[in-house]
N, C-alpha and C. Protein backbone atom coordinates (compact mmCIF):
# COMPACT_ATOMS: atom_id res chain seq x y z
N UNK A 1 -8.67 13.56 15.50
CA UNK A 1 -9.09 12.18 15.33
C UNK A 1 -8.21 11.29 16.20
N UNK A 2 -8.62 10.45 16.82
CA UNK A 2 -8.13 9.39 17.69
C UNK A 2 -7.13 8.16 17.01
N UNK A 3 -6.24 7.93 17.49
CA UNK A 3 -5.46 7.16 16.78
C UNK A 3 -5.72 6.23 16.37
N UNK A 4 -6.90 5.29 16.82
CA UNK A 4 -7.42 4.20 16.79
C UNK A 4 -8.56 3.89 15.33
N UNK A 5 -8.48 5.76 15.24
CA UNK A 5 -9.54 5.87 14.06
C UNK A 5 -8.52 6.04 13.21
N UNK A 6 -7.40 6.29 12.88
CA UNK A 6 -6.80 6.94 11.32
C UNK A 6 -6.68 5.83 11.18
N UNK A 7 -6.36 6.21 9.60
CA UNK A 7 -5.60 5.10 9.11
C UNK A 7 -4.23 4.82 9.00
N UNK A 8 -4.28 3.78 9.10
CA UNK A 8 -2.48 3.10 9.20
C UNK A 8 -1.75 2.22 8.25
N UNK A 9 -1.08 3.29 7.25
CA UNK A 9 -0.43 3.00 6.06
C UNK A 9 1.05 2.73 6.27
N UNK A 10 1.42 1.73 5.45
CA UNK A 10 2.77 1.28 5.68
C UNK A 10 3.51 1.38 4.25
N UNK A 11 4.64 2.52 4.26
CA UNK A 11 5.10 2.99 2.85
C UNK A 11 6.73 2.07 2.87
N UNK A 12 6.67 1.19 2.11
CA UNK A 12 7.74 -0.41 1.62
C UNK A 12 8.51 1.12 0.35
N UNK A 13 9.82 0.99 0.37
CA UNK A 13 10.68 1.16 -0.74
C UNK A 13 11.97 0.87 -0.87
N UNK A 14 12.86 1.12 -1.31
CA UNK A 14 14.18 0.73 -1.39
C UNK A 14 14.99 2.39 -1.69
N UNK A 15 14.09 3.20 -2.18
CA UNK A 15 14.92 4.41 -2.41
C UNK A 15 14.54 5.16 -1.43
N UNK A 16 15.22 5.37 -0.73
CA UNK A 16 15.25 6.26 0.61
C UNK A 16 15.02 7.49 0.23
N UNK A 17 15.11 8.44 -0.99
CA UNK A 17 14.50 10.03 -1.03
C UNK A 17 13.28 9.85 -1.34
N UNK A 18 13.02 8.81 -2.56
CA UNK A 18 11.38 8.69 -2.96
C UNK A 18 10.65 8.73 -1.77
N UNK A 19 11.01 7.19 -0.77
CA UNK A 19 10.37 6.80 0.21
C UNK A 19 10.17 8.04 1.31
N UNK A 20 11.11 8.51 2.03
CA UNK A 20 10.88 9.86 2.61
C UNK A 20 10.32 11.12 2.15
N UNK A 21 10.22 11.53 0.53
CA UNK A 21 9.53 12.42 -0.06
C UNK A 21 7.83 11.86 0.44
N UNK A 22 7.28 10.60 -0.19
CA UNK A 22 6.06 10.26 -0.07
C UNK A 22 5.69 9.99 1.46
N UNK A 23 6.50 9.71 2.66
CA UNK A 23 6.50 10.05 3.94
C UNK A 23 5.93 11.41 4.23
N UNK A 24 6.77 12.35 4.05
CA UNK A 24 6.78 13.59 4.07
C UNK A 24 5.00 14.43 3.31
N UNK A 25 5.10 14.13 2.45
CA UNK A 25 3.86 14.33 1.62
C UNK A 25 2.58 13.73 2.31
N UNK A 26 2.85 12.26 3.14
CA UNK A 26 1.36 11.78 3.45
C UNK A 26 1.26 12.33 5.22
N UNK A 27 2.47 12.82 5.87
CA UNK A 27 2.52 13.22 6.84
C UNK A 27 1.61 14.42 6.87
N UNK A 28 2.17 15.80 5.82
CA UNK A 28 1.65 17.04 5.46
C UNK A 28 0.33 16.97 5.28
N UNK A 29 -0.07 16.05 4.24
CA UNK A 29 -1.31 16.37 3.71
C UNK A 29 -2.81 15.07 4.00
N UNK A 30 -2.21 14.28 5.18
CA UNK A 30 -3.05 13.56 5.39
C UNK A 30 -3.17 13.71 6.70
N UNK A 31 -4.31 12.64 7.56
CA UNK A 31 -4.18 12.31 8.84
C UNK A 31 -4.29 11.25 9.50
N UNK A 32 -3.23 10.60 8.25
CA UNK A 32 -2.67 8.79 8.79
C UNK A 32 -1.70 8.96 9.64
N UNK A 33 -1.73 7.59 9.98
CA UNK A 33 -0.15 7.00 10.47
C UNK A 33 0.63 6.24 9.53
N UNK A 34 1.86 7.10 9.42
CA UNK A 34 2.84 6.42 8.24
C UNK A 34 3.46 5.54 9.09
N UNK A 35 4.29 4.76 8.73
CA UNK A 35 5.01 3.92 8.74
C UNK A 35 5.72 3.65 7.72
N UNK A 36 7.62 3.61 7.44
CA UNK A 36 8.28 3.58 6.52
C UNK A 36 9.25 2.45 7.00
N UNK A 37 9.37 1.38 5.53
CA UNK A 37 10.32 0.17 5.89
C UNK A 37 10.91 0.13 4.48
N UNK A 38 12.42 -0.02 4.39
CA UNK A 38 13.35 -0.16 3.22
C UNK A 38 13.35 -1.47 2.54
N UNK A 39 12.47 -2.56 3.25
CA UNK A 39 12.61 -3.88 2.73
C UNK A 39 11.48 -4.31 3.02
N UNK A 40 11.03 -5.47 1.80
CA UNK A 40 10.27 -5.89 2.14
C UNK A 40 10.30 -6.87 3.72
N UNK A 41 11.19 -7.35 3.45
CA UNK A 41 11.14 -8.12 4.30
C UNK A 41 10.92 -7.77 6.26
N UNK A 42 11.34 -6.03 5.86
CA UNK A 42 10.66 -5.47 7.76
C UNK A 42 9.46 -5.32 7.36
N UNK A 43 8.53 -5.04 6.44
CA UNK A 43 7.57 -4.71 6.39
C UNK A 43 6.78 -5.81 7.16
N UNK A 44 7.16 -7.21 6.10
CA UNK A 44 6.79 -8.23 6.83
C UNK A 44 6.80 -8.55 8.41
N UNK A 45 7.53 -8.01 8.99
CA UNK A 45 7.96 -8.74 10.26
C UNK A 45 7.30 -8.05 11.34
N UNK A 46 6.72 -6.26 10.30
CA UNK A 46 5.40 -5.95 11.12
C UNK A 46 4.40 -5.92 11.01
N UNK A 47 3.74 -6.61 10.16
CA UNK A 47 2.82 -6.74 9.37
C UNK A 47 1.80 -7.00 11.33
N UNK A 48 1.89 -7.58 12.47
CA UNK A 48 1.40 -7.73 13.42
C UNK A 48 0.61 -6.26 14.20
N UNK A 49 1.29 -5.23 13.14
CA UNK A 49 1.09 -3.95 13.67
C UNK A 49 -0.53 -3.44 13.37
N UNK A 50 -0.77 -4.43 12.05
CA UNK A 50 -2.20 -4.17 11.42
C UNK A 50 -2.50 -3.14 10.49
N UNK A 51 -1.68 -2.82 9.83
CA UNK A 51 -1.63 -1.71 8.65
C UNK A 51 -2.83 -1.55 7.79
N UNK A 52 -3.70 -0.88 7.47
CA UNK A 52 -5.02 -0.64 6.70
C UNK A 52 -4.65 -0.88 5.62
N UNK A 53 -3.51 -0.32 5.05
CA UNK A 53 -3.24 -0.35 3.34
C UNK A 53 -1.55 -0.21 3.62
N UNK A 54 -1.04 -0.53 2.41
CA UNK A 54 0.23 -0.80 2.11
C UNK A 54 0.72 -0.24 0.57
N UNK A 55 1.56 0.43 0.70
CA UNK A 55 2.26 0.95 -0.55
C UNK A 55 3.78 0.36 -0.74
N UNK A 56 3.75 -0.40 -1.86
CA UNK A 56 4.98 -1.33 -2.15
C UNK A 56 5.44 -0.97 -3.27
N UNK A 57 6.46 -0.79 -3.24
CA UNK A 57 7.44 -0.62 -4.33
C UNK A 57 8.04 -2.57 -4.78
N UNK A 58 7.20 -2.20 -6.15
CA UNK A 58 7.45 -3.53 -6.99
C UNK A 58 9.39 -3.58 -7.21
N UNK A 59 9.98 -3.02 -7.12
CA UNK A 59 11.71 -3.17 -7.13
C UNK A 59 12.24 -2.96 -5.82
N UNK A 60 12.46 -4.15 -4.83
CA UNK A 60 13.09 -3.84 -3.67
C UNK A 60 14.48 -4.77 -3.17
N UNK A 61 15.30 -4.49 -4.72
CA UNK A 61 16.47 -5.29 -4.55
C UNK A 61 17.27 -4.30 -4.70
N UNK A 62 16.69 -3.11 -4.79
CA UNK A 62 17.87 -1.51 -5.54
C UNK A 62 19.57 -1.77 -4.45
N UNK A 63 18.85 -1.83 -3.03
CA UNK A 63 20.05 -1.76 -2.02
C UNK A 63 20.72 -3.14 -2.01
N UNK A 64 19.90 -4.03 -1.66
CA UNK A 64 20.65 -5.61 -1.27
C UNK A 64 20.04 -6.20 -2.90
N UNK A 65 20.82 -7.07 -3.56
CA UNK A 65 19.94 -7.99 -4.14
C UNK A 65 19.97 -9.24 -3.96
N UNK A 66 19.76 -9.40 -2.78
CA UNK A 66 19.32 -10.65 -2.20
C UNK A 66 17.37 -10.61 -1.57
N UNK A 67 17.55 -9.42 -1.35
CA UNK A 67 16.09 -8.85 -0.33
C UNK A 67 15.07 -8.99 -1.55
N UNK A 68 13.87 -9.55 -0.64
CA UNK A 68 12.90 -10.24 -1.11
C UNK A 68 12.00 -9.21 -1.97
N UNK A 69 12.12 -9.07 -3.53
CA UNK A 69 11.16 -8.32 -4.85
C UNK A 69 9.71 -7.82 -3.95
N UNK A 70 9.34 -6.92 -4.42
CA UNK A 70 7.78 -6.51 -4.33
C UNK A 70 6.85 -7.72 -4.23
N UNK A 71 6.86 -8.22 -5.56
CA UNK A 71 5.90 -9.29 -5.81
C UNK A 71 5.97 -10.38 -4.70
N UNK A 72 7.07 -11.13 -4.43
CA UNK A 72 7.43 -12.12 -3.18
C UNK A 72 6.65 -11.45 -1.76
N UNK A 73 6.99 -9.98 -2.03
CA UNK A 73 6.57 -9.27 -0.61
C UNK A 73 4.94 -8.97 -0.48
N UNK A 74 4.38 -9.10 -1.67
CA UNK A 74 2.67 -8.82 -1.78
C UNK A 74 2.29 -10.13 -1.57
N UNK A 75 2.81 -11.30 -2.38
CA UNK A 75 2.35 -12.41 -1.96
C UNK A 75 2.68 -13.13 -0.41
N UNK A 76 3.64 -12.75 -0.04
CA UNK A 76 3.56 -13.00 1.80
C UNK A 76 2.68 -12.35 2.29
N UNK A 77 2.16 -11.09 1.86
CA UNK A 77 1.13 -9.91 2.75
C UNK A 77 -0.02 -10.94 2.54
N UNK A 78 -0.59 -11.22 1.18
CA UNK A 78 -1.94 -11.68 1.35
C UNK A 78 -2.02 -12.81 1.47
N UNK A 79 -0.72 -13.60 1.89
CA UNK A 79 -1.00 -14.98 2.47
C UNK A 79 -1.12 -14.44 4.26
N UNK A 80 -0.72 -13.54 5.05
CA UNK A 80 -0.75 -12.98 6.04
C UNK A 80 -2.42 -12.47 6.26
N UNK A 81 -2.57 -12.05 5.50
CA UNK A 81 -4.05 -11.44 6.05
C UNK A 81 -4.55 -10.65 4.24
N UNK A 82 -4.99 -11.76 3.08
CA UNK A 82 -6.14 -11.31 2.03
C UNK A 82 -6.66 -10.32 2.03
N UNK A 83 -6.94 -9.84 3.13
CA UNK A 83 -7.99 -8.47 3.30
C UNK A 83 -7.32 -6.80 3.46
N UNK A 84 -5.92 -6.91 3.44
CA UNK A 84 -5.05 -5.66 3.40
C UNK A 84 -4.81 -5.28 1.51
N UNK A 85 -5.39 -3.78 1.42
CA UNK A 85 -5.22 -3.33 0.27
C UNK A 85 -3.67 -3.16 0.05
N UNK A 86 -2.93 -3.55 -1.13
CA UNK A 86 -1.56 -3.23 -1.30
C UNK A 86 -2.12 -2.27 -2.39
N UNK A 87 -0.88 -1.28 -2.63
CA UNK A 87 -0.84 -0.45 -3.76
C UNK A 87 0.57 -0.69 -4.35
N UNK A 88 0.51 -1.13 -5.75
CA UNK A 88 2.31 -1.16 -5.98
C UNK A 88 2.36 -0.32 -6.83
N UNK A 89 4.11 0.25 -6.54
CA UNK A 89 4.45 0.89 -7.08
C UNK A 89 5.66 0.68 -8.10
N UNK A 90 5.94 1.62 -8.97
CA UNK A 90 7.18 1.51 -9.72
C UNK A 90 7.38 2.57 -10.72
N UNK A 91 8.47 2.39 -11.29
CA UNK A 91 9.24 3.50 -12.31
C UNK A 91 8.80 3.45 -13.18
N UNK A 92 8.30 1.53 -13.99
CA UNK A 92 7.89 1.09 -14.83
C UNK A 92 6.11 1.51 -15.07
N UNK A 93 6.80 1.85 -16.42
CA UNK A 93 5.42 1.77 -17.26
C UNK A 93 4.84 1.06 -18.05
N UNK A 94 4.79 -0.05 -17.84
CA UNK A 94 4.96 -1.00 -18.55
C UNK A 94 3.21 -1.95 -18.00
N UNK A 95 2.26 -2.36 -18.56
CA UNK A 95 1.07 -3.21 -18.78
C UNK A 95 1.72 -4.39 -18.48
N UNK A 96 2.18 -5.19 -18.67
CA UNK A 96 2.71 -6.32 -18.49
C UNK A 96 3.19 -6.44 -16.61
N UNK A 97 3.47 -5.36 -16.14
CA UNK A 97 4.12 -5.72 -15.00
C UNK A 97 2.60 -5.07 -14.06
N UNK A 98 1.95 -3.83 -14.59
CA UNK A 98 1.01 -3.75 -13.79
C UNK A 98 -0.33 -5.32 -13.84
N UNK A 99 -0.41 -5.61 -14.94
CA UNK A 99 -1.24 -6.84 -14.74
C UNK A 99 -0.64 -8.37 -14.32
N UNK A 100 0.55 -8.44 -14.10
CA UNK A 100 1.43 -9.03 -13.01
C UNK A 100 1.25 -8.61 -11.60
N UNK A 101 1.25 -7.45 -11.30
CA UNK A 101 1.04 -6.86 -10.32
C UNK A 101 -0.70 -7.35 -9.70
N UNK A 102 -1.48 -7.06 -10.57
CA UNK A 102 -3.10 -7.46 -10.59
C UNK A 102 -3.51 -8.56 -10.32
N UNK A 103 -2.37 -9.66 -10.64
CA UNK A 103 -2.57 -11.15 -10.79
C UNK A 103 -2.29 -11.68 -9.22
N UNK A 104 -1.60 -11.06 -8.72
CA UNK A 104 -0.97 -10.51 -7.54
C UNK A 104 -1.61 -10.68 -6.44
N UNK A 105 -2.79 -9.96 -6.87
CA UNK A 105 -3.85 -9.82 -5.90
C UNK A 105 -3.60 -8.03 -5.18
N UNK A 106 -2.82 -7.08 -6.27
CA UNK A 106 -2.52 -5.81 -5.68
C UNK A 106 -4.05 -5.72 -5.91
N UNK A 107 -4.35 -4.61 -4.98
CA UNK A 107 -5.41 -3.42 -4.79
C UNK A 107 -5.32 -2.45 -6.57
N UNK A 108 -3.95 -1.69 -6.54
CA UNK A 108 -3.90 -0.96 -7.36
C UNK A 108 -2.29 -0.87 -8.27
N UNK A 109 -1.92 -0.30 -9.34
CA UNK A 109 -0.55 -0.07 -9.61
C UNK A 109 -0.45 1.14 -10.25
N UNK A 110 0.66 2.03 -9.17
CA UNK A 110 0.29 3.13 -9.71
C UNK A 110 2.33 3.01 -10.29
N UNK A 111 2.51 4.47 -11.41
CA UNK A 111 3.79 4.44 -11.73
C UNK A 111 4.17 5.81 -10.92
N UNK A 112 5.24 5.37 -10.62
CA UNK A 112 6.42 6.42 -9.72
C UNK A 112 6.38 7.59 -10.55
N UNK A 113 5.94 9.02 -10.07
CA UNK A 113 6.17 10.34 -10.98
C UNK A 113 5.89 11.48 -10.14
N UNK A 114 5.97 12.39 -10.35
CA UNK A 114 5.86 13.56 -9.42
C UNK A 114 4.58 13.79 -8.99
N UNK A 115 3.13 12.81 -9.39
CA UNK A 115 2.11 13.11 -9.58
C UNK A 115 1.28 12.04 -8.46
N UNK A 116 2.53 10.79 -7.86
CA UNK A 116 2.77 9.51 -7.18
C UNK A 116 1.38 10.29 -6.24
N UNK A 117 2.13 10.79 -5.62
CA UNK A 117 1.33 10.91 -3.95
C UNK A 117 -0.11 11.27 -4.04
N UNK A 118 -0.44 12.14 -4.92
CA UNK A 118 -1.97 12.34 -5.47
C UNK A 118 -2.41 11.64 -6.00
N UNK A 119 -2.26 10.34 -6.84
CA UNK A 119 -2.39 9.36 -7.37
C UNK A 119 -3.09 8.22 -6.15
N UNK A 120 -1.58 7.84 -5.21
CA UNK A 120 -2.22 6.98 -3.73
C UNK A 120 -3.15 7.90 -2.64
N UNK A 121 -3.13 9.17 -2.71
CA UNK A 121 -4.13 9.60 -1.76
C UNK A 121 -5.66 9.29 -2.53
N UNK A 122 -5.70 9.77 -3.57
CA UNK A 122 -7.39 8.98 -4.30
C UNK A 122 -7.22 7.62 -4.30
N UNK A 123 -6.79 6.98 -4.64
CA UNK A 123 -6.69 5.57 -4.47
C UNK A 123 -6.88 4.76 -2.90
N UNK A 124 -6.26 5.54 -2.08
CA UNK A 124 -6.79 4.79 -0.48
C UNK A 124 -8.26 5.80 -0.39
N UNK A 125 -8.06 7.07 -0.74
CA UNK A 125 -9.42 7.21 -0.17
C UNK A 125 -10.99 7.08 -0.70
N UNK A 126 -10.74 6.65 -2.01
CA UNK A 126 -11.59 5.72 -2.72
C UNK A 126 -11.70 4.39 -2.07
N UNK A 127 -10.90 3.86 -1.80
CA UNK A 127 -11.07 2.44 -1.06
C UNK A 127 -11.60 2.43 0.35
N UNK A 128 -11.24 3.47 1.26
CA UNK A 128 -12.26 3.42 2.28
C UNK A 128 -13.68 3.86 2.25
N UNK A 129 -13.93 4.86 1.11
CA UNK A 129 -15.04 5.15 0.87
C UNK A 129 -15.82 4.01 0.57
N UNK A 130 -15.48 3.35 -0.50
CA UNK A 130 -16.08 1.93 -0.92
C UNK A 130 -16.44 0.70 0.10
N UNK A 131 -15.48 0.80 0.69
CA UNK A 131 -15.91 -0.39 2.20
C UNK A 131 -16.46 0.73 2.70
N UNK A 132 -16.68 1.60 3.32
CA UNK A 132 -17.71 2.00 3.92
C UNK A 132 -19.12 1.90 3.23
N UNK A 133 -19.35 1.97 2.06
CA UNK A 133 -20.26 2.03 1.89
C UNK A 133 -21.21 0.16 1.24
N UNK A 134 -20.34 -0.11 1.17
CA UNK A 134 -20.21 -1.43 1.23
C UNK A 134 -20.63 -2.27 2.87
N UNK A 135 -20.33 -2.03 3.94
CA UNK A 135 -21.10 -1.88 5.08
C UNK A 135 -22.13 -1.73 5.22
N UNK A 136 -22.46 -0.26 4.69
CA UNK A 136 -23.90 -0.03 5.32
C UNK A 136 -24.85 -0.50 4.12
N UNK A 137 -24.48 -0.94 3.17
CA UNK A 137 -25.39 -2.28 2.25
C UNK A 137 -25.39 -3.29 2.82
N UNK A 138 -24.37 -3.67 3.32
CA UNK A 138 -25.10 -5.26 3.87
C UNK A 138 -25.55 -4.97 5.17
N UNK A 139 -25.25 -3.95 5.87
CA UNK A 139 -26.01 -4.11 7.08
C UNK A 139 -27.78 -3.51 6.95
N UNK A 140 -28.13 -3.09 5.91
CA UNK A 140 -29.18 -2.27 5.17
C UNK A 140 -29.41 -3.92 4.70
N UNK A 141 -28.75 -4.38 4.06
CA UNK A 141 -29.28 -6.10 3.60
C UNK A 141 -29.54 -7.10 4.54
N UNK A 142 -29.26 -7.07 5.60
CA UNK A 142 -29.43 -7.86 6.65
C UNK A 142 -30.32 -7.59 7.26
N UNK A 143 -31.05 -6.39 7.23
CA UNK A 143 -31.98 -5.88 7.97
C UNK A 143 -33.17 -6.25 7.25
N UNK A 144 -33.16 -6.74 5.86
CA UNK A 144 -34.63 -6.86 4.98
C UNK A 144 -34.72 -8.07 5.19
């Protein structure tokens, strides 16, 4: 597949084994382009790169705590461009922070577990399935 065709996911964390485990995992078993940033705040600064979907870790003060939270960092993304799926992530299991997360304007919230990476691979590839097919309805609607 042509580079122009994969998809181009950008994996945001603060824990450098998680973050390189789920690197590692979407490298192996997918045929995206990863991209890995420790802060929100590089994520941001490439956001020019055009990333399809985004996986954010809702806690990204673990290293600095000055560096700008998940939530601060989803709400700069979809003031940047509305139309990029985020997926957040976290340790927490907690309803309260995933429908925080929702309010957000995340795509999805999945919780951090050994089960993570199979969790975001159905989750993006449900979502391109859906805009794809979402396409060829309105272009099927435009045609009547």
């Amino acid at each position: 597949m042509k580079n122009e065709e994969k998809i181009k996911l950008f994996l945001v964390d603060d824990d450098a084994v998680f973050l390189k485990s789920l690197e590692i995992e979407f490298l192996h078993h997918t045929d995206f382009i990863v991209e890995t940033y420790a802060t929100g705040e590089l994520c941001l600064a490439n956001l020019d790169k055009k990333p399809d979907v985004i996986i954010l870790d809702y806690h990204l003060d673990g290293i600095d705590k000055t560096a700008m939270n998940g939530i601060e960092t989803l709400d700069k993304i979809k003031e940047f461009s509305p139309d990029i799926p985020v997926v957040m992530l976290s340790s927490q299991d907690k309803i309260d922070v995933a429908i925080s997360c929702m309010h957000h304007k995340a795509f999805d919230y999945v919780v951090k577990s050994e089960t993570s990476f199979l969790r975001l691979q159905k989750n993006i590839t449900a979502y391109f399935h859906f805009e794809r097919i979402e396409k060829e309805l309105n272009w099927y609607m435009a045609r009547m």
